[in-house]
C-alpha atoms as a PDB file:
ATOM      1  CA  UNK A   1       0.000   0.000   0.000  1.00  0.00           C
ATOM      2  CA  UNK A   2       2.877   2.694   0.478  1.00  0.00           C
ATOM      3  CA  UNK A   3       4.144   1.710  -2.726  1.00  0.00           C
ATOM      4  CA  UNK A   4       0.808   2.589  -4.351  1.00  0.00           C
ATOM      5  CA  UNK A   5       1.373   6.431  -2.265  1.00  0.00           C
ATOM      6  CA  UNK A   6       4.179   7.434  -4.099  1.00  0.00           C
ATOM      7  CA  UNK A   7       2.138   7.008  -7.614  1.00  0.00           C
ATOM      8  CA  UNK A   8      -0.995   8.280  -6.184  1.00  0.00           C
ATOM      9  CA  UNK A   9      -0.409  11.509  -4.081  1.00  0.00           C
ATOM     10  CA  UNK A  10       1.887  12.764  -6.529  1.00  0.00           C
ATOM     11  CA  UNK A  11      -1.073  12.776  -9.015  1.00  0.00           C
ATOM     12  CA  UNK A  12      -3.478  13.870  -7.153  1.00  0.00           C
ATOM     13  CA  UNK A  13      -2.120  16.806  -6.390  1.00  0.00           C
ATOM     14  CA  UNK A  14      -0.884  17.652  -9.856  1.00  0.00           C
ATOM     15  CA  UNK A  15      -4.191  16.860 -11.393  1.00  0.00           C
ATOM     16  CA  UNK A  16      -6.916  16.939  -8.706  1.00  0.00           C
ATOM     17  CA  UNK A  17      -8.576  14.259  -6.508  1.00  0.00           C
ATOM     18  CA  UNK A  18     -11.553  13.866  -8.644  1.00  0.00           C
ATOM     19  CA  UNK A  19      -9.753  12.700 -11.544  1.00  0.00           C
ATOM     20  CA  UNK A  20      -7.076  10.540  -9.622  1.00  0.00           C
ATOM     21  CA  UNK A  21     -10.428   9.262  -7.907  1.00  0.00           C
ATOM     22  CA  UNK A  22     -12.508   8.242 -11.043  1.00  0.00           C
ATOM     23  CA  UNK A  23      -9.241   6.854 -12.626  1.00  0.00           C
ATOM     24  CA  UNK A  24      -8.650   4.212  -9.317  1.00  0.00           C
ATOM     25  CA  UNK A  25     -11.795   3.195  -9.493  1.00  0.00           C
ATOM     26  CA  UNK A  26     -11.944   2.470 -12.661  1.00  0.00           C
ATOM     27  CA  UNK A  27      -8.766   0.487 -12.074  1.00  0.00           C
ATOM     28  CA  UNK A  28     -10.251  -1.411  -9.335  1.00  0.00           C
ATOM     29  CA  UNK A  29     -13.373  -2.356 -11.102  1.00  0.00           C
ATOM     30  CA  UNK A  30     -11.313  -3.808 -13.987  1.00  0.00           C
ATOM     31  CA  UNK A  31      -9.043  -5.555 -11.599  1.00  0.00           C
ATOM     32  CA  UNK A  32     -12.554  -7.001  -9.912  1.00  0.00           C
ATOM     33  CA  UNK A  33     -14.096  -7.783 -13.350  1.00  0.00           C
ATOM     34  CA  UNK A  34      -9.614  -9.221 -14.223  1.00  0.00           C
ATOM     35  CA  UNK A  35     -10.541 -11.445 -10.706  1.00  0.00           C
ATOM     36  CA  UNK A  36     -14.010 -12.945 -12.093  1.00  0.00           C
ATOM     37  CA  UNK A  37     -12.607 -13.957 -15.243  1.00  0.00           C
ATOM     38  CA  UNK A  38      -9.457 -15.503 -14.404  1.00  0.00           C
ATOM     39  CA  UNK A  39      -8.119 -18.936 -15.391  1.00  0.00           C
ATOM     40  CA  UNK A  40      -5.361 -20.110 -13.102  1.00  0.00           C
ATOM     41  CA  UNK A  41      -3.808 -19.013  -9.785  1.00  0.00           C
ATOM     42  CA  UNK A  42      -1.459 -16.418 -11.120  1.00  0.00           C
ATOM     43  CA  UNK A  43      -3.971 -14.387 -13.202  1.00  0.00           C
ATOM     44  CA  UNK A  44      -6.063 -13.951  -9.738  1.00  0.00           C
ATOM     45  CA  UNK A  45      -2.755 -13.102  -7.810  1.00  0.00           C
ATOM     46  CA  UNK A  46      -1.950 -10.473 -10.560  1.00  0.00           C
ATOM     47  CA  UNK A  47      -5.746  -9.282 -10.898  1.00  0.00           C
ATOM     48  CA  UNK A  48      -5.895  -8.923  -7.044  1.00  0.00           C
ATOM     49  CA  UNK A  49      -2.715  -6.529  -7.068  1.00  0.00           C
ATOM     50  CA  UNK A  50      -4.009  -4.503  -9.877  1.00  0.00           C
ATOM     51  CA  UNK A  51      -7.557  -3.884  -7.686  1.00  0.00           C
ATOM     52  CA  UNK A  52      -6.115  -3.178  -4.708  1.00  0.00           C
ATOM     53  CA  UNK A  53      -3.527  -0.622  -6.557  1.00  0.00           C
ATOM     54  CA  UNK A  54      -6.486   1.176  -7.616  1.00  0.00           C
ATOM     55  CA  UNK A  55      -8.314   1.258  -4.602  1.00  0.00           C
ATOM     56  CA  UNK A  56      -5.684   2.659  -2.088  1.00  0.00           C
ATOM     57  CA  UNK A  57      -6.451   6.656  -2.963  1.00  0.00           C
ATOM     58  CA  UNK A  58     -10.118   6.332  -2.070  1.00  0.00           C
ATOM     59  CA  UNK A  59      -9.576   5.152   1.691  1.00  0.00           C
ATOM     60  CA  UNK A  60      -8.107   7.891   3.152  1.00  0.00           C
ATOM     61  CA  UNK A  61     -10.483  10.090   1.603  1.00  0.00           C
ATOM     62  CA  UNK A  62     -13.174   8.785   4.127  1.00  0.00           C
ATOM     63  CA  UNK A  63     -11.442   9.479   7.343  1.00  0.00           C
ATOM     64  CA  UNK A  64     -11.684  13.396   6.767  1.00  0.00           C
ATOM     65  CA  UNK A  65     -15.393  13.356   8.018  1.00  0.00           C
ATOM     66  CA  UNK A  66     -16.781  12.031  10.953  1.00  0.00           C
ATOM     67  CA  UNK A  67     -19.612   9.942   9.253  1.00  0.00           C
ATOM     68  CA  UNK A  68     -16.437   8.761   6.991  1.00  0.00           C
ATOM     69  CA  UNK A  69     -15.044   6.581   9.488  1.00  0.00           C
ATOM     70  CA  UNK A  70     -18.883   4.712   9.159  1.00  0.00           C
ATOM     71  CA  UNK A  71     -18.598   4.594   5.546  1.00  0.00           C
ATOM     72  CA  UNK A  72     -14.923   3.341   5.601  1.00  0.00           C
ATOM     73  CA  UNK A  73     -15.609   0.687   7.484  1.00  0.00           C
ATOM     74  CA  UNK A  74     -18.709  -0.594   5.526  1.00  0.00           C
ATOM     75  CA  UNK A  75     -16.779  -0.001   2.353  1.00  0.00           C
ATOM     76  CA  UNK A  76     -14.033  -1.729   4.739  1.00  0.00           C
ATOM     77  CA  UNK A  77     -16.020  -4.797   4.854  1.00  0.00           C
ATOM     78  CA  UNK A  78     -17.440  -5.002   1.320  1.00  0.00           C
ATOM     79  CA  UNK A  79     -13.881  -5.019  -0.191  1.00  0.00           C
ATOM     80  CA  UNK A  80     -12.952  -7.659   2.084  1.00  0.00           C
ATOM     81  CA  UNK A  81     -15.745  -9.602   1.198  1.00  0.00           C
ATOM     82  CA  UNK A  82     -14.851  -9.163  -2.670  1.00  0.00           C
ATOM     83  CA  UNK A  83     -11.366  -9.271  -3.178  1.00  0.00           C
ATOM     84  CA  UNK A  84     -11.198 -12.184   0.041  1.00  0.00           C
ATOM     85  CA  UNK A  85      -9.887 -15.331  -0.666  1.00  0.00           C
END
């Protein structure tokens, strides 16, 4: 996850958060739909690094509000449940 940072933050604040947003979670979403579809053991290993790349900037994002720390942890939970084993 700190290796993701020092891709991310850079970005973001050259270009915005909104964009750097919208692009990781496009990223994720292909590495889910990269998950459903793949064949053999190393194709879900490299799928599973490629979602959770492009989910890393939209955690902290949560924590600046109170009612984020709710959401974060649902959103917690539900990305556990997806990208579990």
């Amino acid at each position: 996850m700190g290796l993701a940072n020092l891709v991310w933050m850079p970005l973001a604040l050259c270009f915005g958060k909104r964009p750097v947003v919208l692009v990781s979670m496009a990223m994720f979403v292909a590495g889910i739909i990269w998950t459903v579809v793949a064949k053999d053991y190393n194709s879900l290993m490299g799928a599973r690094v490629f979602a959770s790349f492009g989910i890393l900037p939209t955690i902290p994002e949560f924590f600046l509000h109170p009612i984020g720390w709710v959401y974060a942890n649902i959103c917690r939970l539900w990305i556990d449940r997806v990208t579990g084993p």
